[in-house]
N, C-alpha and C. Protein backbone atom coordinates (compact mmCIF):
# COMPACT_ATOMS: atom_id res chain seq x y z
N UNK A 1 -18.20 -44.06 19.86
CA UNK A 1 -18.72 -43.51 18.63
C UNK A 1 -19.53 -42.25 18.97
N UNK A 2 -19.52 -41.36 17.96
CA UNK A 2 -19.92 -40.24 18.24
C UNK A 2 -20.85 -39.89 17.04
N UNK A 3 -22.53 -39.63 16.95
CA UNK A 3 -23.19 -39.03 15.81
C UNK A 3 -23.91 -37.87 15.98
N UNK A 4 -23.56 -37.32 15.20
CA UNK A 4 -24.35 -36.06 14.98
C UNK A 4 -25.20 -35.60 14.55
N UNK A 5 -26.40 -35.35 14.72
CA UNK A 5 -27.44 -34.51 14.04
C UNK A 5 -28.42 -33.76 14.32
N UNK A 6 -28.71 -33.62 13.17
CA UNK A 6 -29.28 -31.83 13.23
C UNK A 6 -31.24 -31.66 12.87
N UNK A 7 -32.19 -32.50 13.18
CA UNK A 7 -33.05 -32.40 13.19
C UNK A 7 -33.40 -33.44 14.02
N UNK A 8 -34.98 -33.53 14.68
CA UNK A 8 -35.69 -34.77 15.01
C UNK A 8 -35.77 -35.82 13.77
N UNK A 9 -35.84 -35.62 12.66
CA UNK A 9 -36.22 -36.76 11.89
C UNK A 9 -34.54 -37.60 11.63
N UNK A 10 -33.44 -36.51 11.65
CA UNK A 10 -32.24 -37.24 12.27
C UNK A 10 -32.00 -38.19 13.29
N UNK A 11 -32.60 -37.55 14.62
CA UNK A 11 -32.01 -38.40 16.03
C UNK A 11 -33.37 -39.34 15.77
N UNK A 12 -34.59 -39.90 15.30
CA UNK A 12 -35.44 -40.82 15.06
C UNK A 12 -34.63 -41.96 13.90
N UNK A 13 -34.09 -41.01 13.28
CA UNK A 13 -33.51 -42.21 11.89
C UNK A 13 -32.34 -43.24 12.52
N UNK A 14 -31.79 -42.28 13.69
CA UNK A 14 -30.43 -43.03 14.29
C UNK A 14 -30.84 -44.44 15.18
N UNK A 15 -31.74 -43.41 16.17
CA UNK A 15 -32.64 -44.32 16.72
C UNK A 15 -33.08 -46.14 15.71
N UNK A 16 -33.79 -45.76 14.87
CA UNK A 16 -34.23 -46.74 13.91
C UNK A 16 -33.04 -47.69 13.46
N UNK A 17 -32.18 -47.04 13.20
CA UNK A 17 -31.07 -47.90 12.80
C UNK A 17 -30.33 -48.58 14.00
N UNK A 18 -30.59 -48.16 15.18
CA UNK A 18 -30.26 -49.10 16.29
C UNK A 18 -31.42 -49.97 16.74
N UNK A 19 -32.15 -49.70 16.56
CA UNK A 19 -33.42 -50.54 16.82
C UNK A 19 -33.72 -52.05 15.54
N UNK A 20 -33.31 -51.55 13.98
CA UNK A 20 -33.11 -52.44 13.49
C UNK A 20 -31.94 -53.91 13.94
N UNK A 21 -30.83 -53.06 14.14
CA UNK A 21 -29.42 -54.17 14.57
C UNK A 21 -29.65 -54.75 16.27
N UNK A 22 -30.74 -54.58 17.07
CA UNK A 22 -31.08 -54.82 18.39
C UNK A 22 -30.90 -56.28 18.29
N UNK A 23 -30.61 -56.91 19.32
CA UNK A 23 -30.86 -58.78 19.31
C UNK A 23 -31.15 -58.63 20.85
N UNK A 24 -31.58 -59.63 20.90
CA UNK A 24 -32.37 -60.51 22.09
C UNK A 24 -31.65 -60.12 23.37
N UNK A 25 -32.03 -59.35 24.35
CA UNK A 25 -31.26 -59.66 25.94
C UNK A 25 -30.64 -58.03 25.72
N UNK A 26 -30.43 -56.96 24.82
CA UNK A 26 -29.73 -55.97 24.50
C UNK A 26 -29.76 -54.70 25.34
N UNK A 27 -29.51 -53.91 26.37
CA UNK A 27 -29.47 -53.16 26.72
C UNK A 27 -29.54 -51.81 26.23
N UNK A 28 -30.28 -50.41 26.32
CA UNK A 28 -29.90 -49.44 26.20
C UNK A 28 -29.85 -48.67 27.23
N UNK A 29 -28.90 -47.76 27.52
CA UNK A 29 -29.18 -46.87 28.90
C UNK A 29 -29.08 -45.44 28.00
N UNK A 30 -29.95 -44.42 28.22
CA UNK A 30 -30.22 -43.23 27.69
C UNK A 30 -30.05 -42.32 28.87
N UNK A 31 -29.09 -41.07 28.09
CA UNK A 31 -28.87 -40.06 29.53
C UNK A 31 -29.17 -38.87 28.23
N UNK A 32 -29.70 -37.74 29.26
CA UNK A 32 -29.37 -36.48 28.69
C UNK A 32 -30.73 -35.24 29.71
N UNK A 33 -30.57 -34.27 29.71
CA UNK A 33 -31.40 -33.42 30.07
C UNK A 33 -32.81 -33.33 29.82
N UNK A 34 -33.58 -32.95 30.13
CA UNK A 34 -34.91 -32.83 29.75
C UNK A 34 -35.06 -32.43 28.41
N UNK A 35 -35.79 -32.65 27.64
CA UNK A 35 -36.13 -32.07 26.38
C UNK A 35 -34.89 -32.12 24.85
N UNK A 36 -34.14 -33.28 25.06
CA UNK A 36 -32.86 -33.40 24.63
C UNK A 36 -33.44 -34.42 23.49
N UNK A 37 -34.06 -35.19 23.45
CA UNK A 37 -34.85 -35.95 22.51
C UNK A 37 -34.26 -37.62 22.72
N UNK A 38 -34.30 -37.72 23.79
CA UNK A 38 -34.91 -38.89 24.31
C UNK A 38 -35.88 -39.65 23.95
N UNK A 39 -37.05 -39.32 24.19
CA UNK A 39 -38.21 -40.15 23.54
C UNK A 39 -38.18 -39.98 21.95
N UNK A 40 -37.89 -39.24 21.31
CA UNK A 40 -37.40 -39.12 19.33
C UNK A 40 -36.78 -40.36 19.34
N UNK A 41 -35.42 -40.30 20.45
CA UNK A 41 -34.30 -41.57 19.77
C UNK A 41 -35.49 -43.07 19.92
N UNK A 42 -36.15 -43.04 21.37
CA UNK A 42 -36.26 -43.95 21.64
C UNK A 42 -38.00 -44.40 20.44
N UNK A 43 -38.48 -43.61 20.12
CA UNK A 43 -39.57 -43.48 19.27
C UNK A 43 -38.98 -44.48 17.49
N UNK A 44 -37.50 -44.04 17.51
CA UNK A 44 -37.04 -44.60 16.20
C UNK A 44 -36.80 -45.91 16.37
N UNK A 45 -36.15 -46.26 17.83
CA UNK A 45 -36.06 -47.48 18.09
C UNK A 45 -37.00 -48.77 18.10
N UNK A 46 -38.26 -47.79 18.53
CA UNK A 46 -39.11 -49.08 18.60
C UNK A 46 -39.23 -49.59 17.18
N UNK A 47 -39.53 -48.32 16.22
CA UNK A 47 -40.05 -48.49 15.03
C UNK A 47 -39.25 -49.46 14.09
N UNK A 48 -37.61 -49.02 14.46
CA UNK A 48 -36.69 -50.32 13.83
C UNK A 48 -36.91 -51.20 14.46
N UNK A 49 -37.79 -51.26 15.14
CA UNK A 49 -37.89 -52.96 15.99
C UNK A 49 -39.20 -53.62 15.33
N UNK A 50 -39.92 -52.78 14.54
CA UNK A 50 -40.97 -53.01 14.08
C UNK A 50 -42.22 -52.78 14.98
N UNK A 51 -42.02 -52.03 16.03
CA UNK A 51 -43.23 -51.59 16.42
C UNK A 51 -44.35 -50.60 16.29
N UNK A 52 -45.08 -50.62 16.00
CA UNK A 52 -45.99 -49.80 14.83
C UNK A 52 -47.05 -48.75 15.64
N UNK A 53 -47.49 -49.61 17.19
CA UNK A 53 -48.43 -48.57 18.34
C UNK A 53 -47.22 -47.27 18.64
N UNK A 54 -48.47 -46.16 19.25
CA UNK A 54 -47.74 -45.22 19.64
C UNK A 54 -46.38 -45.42 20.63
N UNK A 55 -45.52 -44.51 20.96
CA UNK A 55 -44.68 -44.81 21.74
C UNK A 55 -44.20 -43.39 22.64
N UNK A 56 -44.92 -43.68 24.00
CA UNK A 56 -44.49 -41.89 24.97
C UNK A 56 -43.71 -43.11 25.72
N UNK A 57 -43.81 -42.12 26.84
CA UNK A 57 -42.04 -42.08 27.53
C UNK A 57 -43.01 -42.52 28.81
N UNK A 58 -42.91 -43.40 29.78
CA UNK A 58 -43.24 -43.68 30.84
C UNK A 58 -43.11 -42.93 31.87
N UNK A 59 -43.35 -42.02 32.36
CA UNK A 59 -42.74 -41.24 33.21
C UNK A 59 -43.10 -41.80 34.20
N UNK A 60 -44.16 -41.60 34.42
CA UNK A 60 -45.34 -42.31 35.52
C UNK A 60 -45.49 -42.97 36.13
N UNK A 61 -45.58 -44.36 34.92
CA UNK A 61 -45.74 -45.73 35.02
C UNK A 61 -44.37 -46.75 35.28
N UNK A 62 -43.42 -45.86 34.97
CA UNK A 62 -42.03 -46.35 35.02
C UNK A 62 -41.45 -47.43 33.84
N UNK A 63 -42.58 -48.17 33.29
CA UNK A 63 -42.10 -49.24 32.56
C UNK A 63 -43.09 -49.56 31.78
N UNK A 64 -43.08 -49.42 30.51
CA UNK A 64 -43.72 -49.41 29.16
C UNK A 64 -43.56 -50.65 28.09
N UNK A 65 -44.19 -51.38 28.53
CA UNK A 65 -43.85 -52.83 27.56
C UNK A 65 -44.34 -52.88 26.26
N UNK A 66 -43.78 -52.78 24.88
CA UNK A 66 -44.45 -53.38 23.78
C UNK A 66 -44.29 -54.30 22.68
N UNK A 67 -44.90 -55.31 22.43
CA UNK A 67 -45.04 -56.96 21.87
C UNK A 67 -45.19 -56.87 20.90
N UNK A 68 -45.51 -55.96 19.69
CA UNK A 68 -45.93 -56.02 18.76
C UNK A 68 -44.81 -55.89 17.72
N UNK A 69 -43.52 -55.96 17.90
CA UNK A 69 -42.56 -55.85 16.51
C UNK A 69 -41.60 -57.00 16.68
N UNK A 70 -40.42 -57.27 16.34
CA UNK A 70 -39.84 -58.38 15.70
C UNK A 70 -39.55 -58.62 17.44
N UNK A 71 -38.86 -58.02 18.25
CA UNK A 71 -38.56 -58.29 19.57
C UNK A 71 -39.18 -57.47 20.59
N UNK A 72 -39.58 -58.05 22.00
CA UNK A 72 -40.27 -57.10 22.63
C UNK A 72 -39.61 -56.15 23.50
N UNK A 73 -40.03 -54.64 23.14
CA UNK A 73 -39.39 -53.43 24.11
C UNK A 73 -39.89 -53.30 25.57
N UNK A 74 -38.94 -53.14 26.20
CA UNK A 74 -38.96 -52.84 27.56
C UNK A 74 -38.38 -51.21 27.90
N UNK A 75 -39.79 -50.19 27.97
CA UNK A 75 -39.28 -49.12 27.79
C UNK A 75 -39.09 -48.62 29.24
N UNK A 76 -38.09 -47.92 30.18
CA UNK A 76 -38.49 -47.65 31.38
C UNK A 76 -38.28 -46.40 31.19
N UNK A 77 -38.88 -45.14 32.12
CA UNK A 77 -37.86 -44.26 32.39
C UNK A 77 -37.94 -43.76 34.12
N UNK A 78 -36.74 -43.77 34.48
CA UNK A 78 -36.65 -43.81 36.18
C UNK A 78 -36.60 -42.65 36.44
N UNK A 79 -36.62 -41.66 35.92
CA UNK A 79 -36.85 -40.35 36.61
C UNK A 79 -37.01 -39.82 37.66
N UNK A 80 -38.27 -40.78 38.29
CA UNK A 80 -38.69 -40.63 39.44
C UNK A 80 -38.86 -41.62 40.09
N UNK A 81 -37.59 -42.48 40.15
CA UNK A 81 -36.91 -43.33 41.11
C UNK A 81 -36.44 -42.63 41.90
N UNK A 82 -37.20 -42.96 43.68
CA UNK A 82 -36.22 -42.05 44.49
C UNK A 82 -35.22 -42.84 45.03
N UNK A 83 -35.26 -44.41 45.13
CA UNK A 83 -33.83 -45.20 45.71
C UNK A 83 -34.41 -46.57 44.27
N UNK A 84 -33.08 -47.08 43.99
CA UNK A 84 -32.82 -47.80 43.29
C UNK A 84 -33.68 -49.65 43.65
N UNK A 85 -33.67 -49.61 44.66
CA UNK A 85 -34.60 -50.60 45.25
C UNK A 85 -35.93 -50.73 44.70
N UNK A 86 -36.33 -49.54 44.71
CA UNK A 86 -37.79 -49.56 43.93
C UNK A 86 -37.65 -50.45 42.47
N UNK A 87 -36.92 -50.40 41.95
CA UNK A 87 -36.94 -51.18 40.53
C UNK A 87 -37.12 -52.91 40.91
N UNK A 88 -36.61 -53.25 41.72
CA UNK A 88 -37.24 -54.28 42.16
C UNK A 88 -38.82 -55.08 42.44
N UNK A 89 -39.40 -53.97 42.89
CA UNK A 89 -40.96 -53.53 42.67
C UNK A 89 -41.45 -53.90 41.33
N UNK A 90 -40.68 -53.39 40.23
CA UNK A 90 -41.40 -53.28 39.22
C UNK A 90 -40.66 -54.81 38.34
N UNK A 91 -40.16 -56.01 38.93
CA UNK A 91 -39.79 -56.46 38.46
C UNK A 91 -37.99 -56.43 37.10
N UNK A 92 -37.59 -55.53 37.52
CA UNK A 92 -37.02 -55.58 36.52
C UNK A 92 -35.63 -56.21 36.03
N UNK A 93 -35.46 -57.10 36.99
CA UNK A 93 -34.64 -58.24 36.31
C UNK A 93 -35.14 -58.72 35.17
N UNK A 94 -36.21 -59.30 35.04
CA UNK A 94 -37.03 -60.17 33.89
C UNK A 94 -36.46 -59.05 32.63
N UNK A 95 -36.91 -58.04 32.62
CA UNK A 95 -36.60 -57.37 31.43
C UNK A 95 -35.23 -57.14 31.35
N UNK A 96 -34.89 -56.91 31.82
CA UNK A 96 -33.17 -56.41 31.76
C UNK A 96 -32.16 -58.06 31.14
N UNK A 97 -32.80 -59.41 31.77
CA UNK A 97 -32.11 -60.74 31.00
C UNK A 97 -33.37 -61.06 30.57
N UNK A 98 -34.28 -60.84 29.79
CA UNK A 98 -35.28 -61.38 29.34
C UNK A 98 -34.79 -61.67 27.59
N UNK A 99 -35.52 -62.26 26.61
CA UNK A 99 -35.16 -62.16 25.13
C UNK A 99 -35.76 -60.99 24.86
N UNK A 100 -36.07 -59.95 25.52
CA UNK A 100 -36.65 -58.60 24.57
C UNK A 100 -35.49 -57.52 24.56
N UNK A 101 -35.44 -56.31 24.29
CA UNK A 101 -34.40 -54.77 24.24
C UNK A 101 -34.88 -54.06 25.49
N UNK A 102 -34.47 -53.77 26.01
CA UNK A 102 -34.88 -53.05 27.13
C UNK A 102 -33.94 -51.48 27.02
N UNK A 103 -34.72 -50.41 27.01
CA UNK A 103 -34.23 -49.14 26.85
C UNK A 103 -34.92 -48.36 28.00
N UNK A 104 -33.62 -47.66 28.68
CA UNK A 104 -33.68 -46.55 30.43
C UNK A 104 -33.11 -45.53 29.95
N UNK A 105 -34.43 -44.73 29.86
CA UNK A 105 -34.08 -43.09 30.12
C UNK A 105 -34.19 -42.54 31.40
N UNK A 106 -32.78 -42.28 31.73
CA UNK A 106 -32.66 -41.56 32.71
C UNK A 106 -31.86 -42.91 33.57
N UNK A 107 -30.77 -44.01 33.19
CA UNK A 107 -30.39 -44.84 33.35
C UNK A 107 -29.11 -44.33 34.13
N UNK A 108 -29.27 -43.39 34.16
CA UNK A 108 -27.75 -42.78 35.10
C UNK A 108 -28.00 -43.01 36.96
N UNK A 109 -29.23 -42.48 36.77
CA UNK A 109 -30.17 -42.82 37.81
C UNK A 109 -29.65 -44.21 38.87
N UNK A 110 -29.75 -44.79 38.30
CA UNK A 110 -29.71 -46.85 38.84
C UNK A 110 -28.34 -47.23 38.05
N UNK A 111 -27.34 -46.25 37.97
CA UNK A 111 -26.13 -47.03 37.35
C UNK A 111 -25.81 -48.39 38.10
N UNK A 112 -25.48 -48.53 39.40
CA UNK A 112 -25.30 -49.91 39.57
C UNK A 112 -26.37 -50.62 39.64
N UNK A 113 -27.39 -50.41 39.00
CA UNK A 113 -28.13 -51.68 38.61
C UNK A 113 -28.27 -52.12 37.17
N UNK A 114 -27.64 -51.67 36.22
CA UNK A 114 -27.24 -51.41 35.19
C UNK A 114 -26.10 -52.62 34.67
N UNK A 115 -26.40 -53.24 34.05
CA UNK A 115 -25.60 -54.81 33.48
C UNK A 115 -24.38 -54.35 32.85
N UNK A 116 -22.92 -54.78 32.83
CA UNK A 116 -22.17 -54.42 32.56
C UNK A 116 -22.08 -54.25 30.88
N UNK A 117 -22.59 -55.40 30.44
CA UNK A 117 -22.87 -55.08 28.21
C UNK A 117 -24.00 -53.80 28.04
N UNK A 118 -24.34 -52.84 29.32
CA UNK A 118 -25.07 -51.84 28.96
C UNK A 118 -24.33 -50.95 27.64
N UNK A 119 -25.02 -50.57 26.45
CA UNK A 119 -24.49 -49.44 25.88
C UNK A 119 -25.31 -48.32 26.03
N UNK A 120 -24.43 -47.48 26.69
CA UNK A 120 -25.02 -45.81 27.14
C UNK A 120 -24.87 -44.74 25.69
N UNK A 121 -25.78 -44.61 25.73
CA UNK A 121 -26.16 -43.13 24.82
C UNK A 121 -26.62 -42.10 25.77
N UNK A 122 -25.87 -41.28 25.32
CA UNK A 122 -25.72 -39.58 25.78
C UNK A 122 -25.86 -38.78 24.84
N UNK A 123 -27.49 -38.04 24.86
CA UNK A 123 -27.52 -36.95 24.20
C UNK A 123 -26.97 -35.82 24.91
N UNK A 124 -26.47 -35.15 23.95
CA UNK A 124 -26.44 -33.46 24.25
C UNK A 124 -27.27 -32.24 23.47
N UNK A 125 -27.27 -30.89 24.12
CA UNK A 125 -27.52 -30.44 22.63
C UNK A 125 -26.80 -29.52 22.86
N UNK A 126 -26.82 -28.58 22.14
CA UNK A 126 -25.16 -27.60 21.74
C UNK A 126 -25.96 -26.16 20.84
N UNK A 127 -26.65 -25.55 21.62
CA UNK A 127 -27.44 -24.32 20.75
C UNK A 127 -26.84 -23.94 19.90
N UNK A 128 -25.21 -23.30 20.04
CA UNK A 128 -23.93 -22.23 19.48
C UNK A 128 -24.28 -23.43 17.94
N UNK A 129 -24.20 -24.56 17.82
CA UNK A 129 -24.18 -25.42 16.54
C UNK A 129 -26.03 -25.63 16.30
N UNK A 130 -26.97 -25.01 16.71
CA UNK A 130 -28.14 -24.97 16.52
C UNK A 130 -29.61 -25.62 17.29
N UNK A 131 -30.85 -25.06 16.95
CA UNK A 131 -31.19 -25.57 18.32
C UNK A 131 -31.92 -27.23 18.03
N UNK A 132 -31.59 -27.61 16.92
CA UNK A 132 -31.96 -28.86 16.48
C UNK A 132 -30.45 -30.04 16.41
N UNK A 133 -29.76 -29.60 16.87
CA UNK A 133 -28.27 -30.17 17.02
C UNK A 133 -28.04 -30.59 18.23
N UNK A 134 -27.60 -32.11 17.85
CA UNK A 134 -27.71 -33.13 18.61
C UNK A 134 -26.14 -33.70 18.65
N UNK A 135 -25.72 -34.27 19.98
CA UNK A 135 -24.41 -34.82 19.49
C UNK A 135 -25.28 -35.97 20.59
N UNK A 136 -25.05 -37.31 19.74
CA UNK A 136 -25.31 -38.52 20.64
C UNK A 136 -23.74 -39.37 20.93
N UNK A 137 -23.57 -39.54 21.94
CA UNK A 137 -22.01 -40.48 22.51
C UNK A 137 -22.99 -41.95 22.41
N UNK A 138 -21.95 -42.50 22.14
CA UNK A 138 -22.01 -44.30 22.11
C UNK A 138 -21.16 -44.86 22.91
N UNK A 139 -21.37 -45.47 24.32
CA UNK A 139 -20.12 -46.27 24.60
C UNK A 139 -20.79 -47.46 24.84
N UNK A 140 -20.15 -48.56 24.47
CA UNK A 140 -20.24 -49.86 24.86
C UNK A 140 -19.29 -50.88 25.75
C-alpha cells in the first residue's frame, strides 16, 4: 500500500489511523532519512493509541516506553546502534513479543532482528511534488 500526503497534519492523521487499528504484540519498523517525519507519523500513532503525554523520538535513550493509552508503546529509535547486539542490552525481546506496539525508527538498522509479521513503513519525500509531500510505502 502506498499513501500520500501533503502536510504534517496529513502524515500525523495516517499515523493515528494506524495507531487506532494496532492490537497487542504489533510491530512497526519505520525507515526514511532524517527529517522525513518520522516522529509526526510516530506522534499520530501514539495518539491513536490513546496516548495523551508528549511524544519525542528517543535518540539517546534508545527506547521510550509509554502506559498511558489503550495499549502500551514501545518507542525505539536505533540510530545509534553501532552492532545489533546492543539491543539485547536494552532488553528488547520483551517489547518486540510483549502485549504492547512496539515502533523502530531507523529499523533498517537491526533488520535481522526484526520479527518476520514486521510491517515496514517507508517514508520518502519528493520536493519536485512539494516540500510537505510525503509518499509513505506499507509492506506487510
Amino acid at each position: 500500500m502506498v499513501k500520500e500526503t501533503h502536510s504534517e497534519q496529513e502524515t500525523y492523521a495516517f499515523g493515528e489511523a494506524l495507531g487506532r487499528e494496532a492490537h497487542p504484540g504489533q510491530i512497526f519498523a519505520l525507515v526514511g532519512d532524517l527529517g522525513v517525519g518520522k516522529t509526526v507519523l510516530t506522534k499520530g500513532l501514539a495518539a491513536g493509541l490513546g496516548i495523551e503525554e508528549p511524544v519525542n523520538s528517543p535518540t539517546f535513550t534508545i527506547l521510550q516506553v509509554y502506559e498511558d493509552g489503550r495499549l502500551p508503546l514501545y518507542h525505539f529509535d536505533v540510530y545509534r546502534i553501532a552492532d545489533p547486539e546492543e539491543m539485547d542490552e536494552i532488553g528488547y525481546e520483551d517489547c518486540f513479543f510483549g502485549d504492547g506496539v512496539c515502533l523502530v525508527e531507523w529499523a533498517n538498522l537491526i533488520r535481522e532482528l526484526m520479527p518476520e509479521q514486521t510491517v515496514w513503513l517507508t517514508i520518502e519525500k519528493d520536493l519536485e511534488r512539494g516540500f510537505d509531500y510525503r509518499k509513505i510505502t506499507v509492506v506487510s
